[in-house]
C-alpha atoms as a PDB file:
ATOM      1  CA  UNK A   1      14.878 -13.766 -22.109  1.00  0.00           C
ATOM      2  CA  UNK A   2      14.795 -17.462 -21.574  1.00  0.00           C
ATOM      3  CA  UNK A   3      18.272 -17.166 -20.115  1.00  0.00           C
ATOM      4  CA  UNK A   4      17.812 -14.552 -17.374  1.00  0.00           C
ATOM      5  CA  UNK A   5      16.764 -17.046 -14.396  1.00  0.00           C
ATOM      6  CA  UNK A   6      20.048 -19.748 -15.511  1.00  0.00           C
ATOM      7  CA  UNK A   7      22.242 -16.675 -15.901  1.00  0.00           C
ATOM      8  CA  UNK A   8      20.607 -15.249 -12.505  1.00  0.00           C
ATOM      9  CA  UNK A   9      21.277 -19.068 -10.853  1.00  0.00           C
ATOM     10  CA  UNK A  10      24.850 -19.404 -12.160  1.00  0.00           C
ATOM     11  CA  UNK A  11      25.609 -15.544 -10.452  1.00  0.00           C
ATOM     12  CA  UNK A  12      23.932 -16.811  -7.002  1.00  0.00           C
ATOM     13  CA  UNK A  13      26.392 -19.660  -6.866  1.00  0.00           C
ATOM     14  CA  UNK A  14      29.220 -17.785  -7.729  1.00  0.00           C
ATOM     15  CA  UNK A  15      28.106 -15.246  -4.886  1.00  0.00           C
ATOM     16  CA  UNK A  16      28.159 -18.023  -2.461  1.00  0.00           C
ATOM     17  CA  UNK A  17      31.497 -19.587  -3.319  1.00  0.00           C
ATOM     18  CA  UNK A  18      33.120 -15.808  -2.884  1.00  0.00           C
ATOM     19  CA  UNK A  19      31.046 -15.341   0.239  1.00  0.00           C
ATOM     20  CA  UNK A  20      32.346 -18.692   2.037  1.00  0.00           C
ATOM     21  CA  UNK A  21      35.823 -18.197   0.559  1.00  0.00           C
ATOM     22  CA  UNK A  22      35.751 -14.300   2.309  1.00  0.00           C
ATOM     23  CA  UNK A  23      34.504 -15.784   5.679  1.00  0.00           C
ATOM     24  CA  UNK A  24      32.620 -12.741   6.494  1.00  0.00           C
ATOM     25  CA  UNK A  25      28.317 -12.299   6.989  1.00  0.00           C
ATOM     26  CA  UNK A  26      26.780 -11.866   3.604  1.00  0.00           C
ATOM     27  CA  UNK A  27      23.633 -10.858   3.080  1.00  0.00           C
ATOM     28  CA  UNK A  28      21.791 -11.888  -0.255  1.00  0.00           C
ATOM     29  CA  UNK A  29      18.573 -10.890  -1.488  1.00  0.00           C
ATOM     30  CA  UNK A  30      17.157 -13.107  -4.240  1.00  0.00           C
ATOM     31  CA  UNK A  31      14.152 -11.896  -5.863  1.00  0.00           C
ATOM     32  CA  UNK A  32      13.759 -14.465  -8.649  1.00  0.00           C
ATOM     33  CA  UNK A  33      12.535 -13.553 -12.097  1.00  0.00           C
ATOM     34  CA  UNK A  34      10.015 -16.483 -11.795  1.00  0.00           C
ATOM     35  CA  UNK A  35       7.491 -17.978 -12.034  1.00  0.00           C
ATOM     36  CA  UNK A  36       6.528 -14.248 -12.993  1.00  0.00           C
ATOM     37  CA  UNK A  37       5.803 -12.950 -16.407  1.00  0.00           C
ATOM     38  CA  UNK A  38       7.199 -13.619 -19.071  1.00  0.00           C
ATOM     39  CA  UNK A  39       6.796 -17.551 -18.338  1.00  0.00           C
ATOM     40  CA  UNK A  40       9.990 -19.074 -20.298  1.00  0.00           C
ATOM     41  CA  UNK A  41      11.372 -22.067 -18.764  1.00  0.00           C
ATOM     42  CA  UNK A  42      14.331 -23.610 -20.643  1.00  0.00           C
ATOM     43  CA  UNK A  43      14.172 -26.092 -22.861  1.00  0.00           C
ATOM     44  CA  UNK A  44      14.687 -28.877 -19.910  1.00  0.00           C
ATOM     45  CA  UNK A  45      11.834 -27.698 -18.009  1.00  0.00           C
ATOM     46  CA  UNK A  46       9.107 -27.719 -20.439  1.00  0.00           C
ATOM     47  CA  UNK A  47       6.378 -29.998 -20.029  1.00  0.00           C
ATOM     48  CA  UNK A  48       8.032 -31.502 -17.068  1.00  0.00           C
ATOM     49  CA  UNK A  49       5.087 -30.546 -14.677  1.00  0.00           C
ATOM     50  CA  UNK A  50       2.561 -32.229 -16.828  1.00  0.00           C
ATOM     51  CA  UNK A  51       0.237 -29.610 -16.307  1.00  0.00           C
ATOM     52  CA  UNK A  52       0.925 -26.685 -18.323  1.00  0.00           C
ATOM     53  CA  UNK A  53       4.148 -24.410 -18.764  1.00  0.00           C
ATOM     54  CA  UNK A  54       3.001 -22.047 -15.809  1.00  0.00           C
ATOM     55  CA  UNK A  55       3.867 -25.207 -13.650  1.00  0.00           C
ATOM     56  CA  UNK A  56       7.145 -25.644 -15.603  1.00  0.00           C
ATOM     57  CA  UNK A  57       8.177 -22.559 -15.254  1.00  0.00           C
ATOM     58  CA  UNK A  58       7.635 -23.239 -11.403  1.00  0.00           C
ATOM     59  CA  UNK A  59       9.445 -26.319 -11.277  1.00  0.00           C
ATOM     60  CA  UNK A  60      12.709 -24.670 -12.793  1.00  0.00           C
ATOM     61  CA  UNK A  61      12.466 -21.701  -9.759  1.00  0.00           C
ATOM     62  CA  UNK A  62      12.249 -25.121  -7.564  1.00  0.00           C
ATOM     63  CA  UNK A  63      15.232 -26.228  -9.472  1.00  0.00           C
ATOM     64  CA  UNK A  64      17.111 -22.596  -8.631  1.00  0.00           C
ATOM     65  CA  UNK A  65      16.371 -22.759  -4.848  1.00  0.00           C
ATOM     66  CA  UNK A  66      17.990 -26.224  -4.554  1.00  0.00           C
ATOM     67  CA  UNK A  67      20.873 -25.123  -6.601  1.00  0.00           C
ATOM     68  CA  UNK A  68      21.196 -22.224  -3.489  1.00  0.00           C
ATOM     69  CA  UNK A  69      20.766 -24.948  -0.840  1.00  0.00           C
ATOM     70  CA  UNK A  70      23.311 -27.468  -2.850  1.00  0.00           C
ATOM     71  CA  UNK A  71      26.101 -23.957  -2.894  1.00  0.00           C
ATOM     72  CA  UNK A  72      25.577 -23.398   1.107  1.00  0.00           C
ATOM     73  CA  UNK A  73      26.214 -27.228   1.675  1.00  0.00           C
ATOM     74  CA  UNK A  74      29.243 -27.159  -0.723  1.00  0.00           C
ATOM     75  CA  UNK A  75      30.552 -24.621   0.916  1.00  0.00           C
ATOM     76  CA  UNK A  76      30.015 -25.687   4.139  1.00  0.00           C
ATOM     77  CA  UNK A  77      27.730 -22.718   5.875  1.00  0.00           C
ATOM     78  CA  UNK A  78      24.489 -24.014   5.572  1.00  0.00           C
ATOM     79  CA  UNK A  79      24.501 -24.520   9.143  1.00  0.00           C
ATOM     80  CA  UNK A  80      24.792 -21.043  10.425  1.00  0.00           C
ATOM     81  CA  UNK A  81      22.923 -19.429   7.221  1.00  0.00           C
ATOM     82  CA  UNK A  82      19.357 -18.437   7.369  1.00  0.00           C
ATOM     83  CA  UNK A  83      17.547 -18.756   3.985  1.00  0.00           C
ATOM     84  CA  UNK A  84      14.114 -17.730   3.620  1.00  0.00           C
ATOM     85  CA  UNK A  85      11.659 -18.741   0.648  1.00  0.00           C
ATOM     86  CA  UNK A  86       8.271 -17.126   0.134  1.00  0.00           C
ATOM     87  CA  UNK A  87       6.035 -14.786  -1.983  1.00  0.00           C
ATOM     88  CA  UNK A  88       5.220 -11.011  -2.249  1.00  0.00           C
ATOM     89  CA  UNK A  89       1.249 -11.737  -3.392  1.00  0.00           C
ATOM     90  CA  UNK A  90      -0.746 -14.738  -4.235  1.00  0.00           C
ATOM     91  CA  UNK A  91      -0.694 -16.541  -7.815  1.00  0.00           C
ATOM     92  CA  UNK A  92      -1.185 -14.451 -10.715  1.00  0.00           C
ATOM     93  CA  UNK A  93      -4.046 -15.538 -13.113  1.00  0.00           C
ATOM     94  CA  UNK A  94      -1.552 -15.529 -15.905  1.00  0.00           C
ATOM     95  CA  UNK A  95      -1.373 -19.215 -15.020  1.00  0.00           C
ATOM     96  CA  UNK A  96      -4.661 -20.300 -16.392  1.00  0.00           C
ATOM     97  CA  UNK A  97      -6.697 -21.147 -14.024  1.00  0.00           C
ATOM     98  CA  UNK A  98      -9.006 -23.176 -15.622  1.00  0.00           C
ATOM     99  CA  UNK A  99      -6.040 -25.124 -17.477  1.00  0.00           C
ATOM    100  CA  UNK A 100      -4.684 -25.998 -13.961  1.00  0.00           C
ATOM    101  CA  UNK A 101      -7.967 -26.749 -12.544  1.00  0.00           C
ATOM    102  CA  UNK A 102      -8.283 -29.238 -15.031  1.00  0.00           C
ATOM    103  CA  UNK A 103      -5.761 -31.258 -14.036  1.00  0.00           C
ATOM    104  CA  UNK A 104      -6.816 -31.048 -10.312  1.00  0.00           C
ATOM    105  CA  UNK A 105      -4.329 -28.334  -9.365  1.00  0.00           C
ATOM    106  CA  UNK A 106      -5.522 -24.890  -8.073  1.00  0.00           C
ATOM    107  CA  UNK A 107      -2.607 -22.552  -7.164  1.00  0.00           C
ATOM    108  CA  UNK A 108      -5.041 -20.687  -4.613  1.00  0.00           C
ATOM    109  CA  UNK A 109      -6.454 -23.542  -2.997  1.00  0.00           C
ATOM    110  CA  UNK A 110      -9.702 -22.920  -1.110  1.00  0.00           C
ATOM    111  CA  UNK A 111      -8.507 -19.467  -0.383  1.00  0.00           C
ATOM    112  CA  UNK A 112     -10.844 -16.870  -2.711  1.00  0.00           C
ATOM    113  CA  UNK A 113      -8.907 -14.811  -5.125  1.00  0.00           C
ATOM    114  CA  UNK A 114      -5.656 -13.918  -6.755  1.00  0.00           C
ATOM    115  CA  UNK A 115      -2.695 -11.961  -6.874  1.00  0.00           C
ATOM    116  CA  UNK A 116      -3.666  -7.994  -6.447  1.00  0.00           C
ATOM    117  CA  UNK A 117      -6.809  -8.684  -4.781  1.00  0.00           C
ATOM    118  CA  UNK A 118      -7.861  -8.189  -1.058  1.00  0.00           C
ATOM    119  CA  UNK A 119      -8.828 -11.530  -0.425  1.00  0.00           C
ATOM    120  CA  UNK A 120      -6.702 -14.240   1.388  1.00  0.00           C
ATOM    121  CA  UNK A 121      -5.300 -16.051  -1.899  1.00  0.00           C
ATOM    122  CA  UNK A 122      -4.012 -12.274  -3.001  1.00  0.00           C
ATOM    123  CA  UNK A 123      -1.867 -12.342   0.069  1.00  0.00           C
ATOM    124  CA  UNK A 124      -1.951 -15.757   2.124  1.00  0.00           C
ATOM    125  CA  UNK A 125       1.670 -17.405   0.717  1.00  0.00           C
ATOM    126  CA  UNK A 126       4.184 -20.148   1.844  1.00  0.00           C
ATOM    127  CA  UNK A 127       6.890 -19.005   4.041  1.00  0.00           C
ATOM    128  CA  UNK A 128       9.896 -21.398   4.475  1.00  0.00           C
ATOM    129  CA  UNK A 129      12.742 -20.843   6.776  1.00  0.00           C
ATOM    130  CA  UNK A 130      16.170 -22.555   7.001  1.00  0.00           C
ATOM    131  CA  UNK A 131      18.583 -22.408   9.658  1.00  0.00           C
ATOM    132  CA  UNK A 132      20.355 -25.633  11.007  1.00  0.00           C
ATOM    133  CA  UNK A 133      22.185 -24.444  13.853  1.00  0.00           C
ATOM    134  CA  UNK A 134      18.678 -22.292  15.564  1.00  0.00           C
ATOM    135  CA  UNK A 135      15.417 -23.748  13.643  1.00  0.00           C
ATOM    136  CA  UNK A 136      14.351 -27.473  14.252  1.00  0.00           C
ATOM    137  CA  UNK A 137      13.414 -29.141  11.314  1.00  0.00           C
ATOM    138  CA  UNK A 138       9.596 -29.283  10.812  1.00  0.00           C
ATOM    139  CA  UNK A 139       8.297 -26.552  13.097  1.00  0.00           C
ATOM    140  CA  UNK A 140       5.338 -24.742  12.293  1.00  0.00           C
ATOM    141  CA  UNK A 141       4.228 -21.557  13.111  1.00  0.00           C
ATOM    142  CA  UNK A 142       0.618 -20.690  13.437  1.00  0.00           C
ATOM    143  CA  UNK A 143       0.263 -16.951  13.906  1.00  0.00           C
ATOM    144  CA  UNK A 144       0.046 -14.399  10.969  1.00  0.00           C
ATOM    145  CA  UNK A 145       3.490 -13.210   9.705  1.00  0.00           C
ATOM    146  CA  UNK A 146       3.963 -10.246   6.910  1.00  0.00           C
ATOM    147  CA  UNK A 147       6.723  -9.849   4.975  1.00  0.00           C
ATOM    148  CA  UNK A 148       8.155  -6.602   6.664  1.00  0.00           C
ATOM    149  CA  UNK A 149       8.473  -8.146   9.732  1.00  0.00           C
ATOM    150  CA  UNK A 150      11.630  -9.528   8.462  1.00  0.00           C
ATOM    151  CA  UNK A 151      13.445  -6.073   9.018  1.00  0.00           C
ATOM    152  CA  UNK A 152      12.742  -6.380  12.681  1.00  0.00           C
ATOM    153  CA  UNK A 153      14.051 -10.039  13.068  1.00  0.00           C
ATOM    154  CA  UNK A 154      16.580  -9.663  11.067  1.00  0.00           C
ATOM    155  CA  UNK A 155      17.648  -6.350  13.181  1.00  0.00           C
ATOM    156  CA  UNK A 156      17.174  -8.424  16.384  1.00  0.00           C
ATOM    157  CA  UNK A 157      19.613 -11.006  15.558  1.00  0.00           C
ATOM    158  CA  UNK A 158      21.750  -8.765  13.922  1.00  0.00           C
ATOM    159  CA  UNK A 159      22.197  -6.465  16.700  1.00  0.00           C
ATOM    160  CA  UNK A 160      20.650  -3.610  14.917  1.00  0.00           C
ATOM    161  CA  UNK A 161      18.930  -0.740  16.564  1.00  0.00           C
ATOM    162  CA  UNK A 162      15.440   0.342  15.046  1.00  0.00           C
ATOM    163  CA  UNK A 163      15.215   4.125  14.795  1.00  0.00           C
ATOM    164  CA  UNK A 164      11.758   5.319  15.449  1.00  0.00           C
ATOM    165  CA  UNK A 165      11.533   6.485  11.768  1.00  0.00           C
ATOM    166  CA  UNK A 166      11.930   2.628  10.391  1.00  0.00           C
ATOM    167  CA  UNK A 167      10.006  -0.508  10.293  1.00  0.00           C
ATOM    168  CA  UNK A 168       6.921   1.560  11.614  1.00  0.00           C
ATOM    169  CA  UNK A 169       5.236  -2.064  10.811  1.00  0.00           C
ATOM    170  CA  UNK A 170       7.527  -4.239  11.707  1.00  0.00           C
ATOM    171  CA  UNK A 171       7.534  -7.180  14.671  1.00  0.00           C
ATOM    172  CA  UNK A 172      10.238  -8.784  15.678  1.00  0.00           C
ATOM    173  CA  UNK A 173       9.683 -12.939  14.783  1.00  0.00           C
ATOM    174  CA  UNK A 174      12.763 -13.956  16.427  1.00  0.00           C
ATOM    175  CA  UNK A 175      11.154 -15.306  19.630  1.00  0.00           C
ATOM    176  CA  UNK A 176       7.931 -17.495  17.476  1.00  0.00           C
ATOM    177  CA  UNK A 177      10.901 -19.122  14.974  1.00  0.00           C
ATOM    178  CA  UNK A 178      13.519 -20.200  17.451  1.00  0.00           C
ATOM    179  CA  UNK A 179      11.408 -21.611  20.523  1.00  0.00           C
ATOM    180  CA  UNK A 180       9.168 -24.557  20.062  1.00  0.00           C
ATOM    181  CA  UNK A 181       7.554 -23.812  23.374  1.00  0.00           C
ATOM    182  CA  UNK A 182       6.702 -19.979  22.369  1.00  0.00           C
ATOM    183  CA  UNK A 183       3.038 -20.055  21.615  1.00  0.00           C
ATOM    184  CA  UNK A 184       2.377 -16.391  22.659  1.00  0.00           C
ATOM    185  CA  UNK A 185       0.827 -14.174  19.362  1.00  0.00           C
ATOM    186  CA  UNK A 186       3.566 -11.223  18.426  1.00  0.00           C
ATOM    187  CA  UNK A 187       1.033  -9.823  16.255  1.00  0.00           C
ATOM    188  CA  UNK A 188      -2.474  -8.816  17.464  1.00  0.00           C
ATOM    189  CA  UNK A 189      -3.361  -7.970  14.093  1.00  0.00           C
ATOM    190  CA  UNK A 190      -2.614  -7.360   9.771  1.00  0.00           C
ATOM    191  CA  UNK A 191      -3.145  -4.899   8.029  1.00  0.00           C
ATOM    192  CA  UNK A 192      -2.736  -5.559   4.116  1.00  0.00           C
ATOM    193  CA  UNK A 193      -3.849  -3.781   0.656  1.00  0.00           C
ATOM    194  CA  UNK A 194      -4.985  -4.825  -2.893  1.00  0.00           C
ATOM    195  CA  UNK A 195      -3.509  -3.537  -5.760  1.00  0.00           C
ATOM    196  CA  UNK A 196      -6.044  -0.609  -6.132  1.00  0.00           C
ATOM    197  CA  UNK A 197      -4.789   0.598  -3.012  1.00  0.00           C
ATOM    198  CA  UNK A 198      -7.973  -1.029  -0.955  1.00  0.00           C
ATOM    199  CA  UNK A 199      -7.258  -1.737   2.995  1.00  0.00           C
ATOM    200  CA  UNK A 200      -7.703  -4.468   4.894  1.00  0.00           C
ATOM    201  CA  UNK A 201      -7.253  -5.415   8.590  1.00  0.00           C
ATOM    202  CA  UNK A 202      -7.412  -8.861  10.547  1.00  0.00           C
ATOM    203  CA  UNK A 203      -7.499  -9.042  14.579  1.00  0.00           C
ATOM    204  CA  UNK A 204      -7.853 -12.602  15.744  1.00  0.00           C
ATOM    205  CA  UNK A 205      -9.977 -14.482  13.200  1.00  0.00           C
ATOM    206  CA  UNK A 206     -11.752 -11.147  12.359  1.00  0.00           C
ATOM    207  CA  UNK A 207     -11.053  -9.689   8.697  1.00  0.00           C
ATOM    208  CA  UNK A 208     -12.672  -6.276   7.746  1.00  0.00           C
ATOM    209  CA  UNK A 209     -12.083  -5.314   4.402  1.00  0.00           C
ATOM    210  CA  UNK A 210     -12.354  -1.548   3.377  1.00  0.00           C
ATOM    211  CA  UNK A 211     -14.100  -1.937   0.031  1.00  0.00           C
ATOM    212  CA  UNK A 212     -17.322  -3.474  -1.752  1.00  0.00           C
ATOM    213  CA  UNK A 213     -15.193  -6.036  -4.251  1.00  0.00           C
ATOM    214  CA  UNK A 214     -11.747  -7.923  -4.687  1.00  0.00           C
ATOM    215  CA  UNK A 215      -9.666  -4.456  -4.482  1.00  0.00           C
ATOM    216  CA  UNK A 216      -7.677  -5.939  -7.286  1.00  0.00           C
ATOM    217  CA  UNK A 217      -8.513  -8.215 -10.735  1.00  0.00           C
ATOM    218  CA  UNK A 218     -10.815 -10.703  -9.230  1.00  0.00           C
ATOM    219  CA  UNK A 219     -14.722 -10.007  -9.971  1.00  0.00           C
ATOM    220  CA  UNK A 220     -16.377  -7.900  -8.338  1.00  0.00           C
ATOM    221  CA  UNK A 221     -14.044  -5.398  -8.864  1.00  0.00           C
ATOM    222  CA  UNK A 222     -14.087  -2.526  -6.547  1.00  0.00           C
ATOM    223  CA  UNK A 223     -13.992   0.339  -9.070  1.00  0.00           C
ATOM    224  CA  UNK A 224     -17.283  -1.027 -10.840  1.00  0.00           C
ATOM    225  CA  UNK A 225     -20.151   0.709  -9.890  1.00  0.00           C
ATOM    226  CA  UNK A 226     -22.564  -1.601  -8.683  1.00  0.00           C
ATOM    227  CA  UNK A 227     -25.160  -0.891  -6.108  1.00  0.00           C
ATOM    228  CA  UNK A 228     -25.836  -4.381  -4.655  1.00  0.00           C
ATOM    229  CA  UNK A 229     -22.114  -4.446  -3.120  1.00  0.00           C
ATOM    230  CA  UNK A 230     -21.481  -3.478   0.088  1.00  0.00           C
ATOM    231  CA  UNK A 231     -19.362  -0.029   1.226  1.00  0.00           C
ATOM    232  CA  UNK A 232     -16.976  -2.805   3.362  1.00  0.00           C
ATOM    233  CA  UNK A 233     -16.919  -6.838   4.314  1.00  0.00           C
ATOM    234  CA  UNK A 234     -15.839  -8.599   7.670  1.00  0.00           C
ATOM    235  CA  UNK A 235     -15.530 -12.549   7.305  1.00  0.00           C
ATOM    236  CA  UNK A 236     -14.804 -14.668  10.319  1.00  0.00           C
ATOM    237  CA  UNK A 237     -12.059 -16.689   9.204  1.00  0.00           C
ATOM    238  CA  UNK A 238     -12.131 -19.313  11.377  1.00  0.00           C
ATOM    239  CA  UNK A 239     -15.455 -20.401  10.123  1.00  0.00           C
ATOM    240  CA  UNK A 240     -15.233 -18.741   6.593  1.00  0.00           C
ATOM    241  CA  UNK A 241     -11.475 -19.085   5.247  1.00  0.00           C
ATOM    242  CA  UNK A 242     -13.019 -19.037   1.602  1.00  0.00           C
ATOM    243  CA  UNK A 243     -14.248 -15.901   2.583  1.00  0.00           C
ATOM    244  CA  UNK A 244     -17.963 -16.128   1.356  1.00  0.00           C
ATOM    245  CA  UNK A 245     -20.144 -15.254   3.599  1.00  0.00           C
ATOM    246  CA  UNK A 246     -20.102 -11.075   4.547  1.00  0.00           C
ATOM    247  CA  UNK A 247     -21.398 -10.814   8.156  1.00  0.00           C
ATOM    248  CA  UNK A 248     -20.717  -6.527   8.970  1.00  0.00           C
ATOM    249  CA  UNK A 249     -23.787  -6.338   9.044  1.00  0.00           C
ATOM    250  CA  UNK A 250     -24.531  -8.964  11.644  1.00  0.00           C
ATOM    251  CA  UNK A 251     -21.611  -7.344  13.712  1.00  0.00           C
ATOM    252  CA  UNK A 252     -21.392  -3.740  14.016  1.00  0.00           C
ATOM    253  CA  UNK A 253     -19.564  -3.678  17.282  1.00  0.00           C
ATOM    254  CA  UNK A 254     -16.295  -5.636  15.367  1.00  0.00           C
ATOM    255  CA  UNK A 255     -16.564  -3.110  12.623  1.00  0.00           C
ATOM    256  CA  UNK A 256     -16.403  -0.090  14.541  1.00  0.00           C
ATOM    257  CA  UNK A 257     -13.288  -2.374  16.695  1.00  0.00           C
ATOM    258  CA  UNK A 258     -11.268  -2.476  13.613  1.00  0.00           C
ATOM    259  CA  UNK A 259     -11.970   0.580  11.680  1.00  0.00           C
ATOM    260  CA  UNK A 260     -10.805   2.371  15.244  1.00  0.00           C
ATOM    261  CA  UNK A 261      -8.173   0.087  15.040  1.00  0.00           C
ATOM    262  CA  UNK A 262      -7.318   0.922  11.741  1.00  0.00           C
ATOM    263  CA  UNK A 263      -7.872   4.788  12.272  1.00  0.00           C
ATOM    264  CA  UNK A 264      -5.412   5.123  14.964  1.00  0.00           C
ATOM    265  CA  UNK A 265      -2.797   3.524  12.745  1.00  0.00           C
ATOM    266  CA  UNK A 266      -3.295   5.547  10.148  1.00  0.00           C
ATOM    267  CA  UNK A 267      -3.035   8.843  12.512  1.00  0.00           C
ATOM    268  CA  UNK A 268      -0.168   7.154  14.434  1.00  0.00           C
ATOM    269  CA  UNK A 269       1.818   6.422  11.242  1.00  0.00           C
ATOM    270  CA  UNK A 270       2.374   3.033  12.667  1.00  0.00           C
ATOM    271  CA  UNK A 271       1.194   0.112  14.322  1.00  0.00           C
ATOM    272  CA  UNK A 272       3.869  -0.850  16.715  1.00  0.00           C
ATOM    273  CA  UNK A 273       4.119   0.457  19.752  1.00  0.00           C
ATOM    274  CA  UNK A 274       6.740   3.932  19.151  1.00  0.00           C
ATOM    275  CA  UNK A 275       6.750   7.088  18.115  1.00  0.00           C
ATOM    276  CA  UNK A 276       3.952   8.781  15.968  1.00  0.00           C
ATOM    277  CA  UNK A 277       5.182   9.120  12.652  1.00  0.00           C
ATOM    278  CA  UNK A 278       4.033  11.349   9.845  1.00  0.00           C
ATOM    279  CA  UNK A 279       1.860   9.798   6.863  1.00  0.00           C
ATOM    280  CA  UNK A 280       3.197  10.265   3.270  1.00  0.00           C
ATOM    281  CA  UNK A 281      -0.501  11.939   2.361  1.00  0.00           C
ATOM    282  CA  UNK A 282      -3.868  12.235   3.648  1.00  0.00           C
ATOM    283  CA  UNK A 283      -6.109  10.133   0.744  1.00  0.00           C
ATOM    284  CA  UNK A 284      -5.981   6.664   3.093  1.00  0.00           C
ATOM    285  CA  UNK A 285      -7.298   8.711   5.958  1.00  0.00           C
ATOM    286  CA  UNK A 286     -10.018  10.709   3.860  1.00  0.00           C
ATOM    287  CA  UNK A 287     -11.112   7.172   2.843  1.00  0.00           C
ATOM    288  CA  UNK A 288     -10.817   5.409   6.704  1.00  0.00           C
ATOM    289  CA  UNK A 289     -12.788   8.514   7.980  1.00  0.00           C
ATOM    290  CA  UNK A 290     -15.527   8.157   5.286  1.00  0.00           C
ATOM    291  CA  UNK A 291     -15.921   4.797   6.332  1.00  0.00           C
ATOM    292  CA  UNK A 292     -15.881   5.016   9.856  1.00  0.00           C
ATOM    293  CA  UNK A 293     -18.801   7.893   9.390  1.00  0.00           C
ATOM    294  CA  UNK A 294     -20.848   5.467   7.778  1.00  0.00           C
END
């Protein structure tokens, strides 16, 4: 199994080459075997990162992504080829924490939790964007971006039409990663989930959270019966990005704001502006209404 991610590296480069040679679009999607489960990083990798082979295993992905950057500027379309680098979830506790955290290194940062859970470090990831001839090196974004928004950018620049039955989710980002002087927010809000299948939704710096625990493998877990946790949480990020400090109660008008919010996406089938769209089953909205009764 150790040489799935250098066989995996040596196809990718061989993609490009073909890809330049043809002269026509390509499209490549590159989900990367690590730094998930197993953790085997080749013989040249380990105990590079001085910290444990988690971080080795990281450091070889690192080592796969600038082979892909080296193959676009060998081949000379670097320039006109968008690459994008990021996560699906937050770091997996497979790492070892507390071997990292030894060292000084904590894969979460401040952000509370881990991969599957409903807190910010189960979802809040690096996203890195490359595209010579449209980007400007160094820009930063600072609104909320998901994942499936790509579908609609990608459809914008491509020339694609959105049927009404696709990307129910999806914004279009073209506007926020080509203009420097575009500070207006294409996203009013996020909605996320936890592993468990927990909701969440975020409007401004407002984050309610549909269940009494992490949602995922973080303690408290959600599925434990304990009476001292709370039916839902709201945190005010922008004083509270760890995420400690459960203020619904404090703030009843922003919980009946969201869970509306939240409720009309889930009847709506969507939450960008279109039409409705049917559901795939009615357990989220049992679940939303049982909430918003409380």
């Amino acid at each position: 199994m150790e040489a799935v991610m250098p066989k995996l590296q040596q196809k990718t480069v061989s993609y490009i080459q073909k890809a330049a040679k043809s002269k026509k679009p390509f499209f490549l999607y590159l989900p990367l075997t690590g730094p998930h489960t197993p953790i085997l990083p080749t013989p040249e990798f380990k105990g590079k990162s001085g910290l444990n082979i988690y971080a080795d295993f990281v450091m070889q992905m690192d080592g796969y992504v600038g082979a892909v950057l080296d193959a676009l500027q060998q081949a000379k379309i670097s320039e006109n080829t968008i690459v994008v680098f990021t996560s699906d979830n937050g770091c997996s506790p497979v790492a070892n924490f507390s071997e990292l955290e030894a060292k000084g290194h904590d894969p979460s940062y401040i952000f509370r939790g881990t991969k599957a859970d409903i807190f910010e470090g189960g979802h809040r990831v690096a996203c890195l964007m490359q595209w010579p001839a449209v980007i400007k090196p160094g820009r930063k974004i600072k609104q909320p971006i998901s994942m499936v928004d790509f579908f609609a950018t990608f459809a914008r620049i491509t020339g694609y039409d959105i049927k009404d039955n696709e990307a129910e989710d999806s914004y279009d980002m073209y506007a926020a990663i080509t203009n420097p002087k575009f500070t207006a927010a294409v996203r009013n809000d996020i909605v996320m989930h936890s592993i468990d299948g927990s909701f969440s939704i975020r409007k401004g710096n407002w984050k309610l959270e549909f269940c009494p625990g992490s949602g995922g493998w973080s303690p408290p877990k959600s599925n434990e019966k304990n009476p001292n946790l709370p039916v839902i949480q709201l945190y005010d990020l922008a004083n509270d990005i760890e995420e400690k400090n459960n203020v619904e109660a404090q703030h009843p008008d922003i919980v009946k704001e969201l869970t509306t919010l939240m409720t009309k996406y889930i009847k709506e089938g969507r939450s960008t502006p279109g039409k409705p769209q049917q559901n795939d089953g009615d357990f989220i909205t049992e679940r939303m209404f049982f909430l918003s009764d409380k």
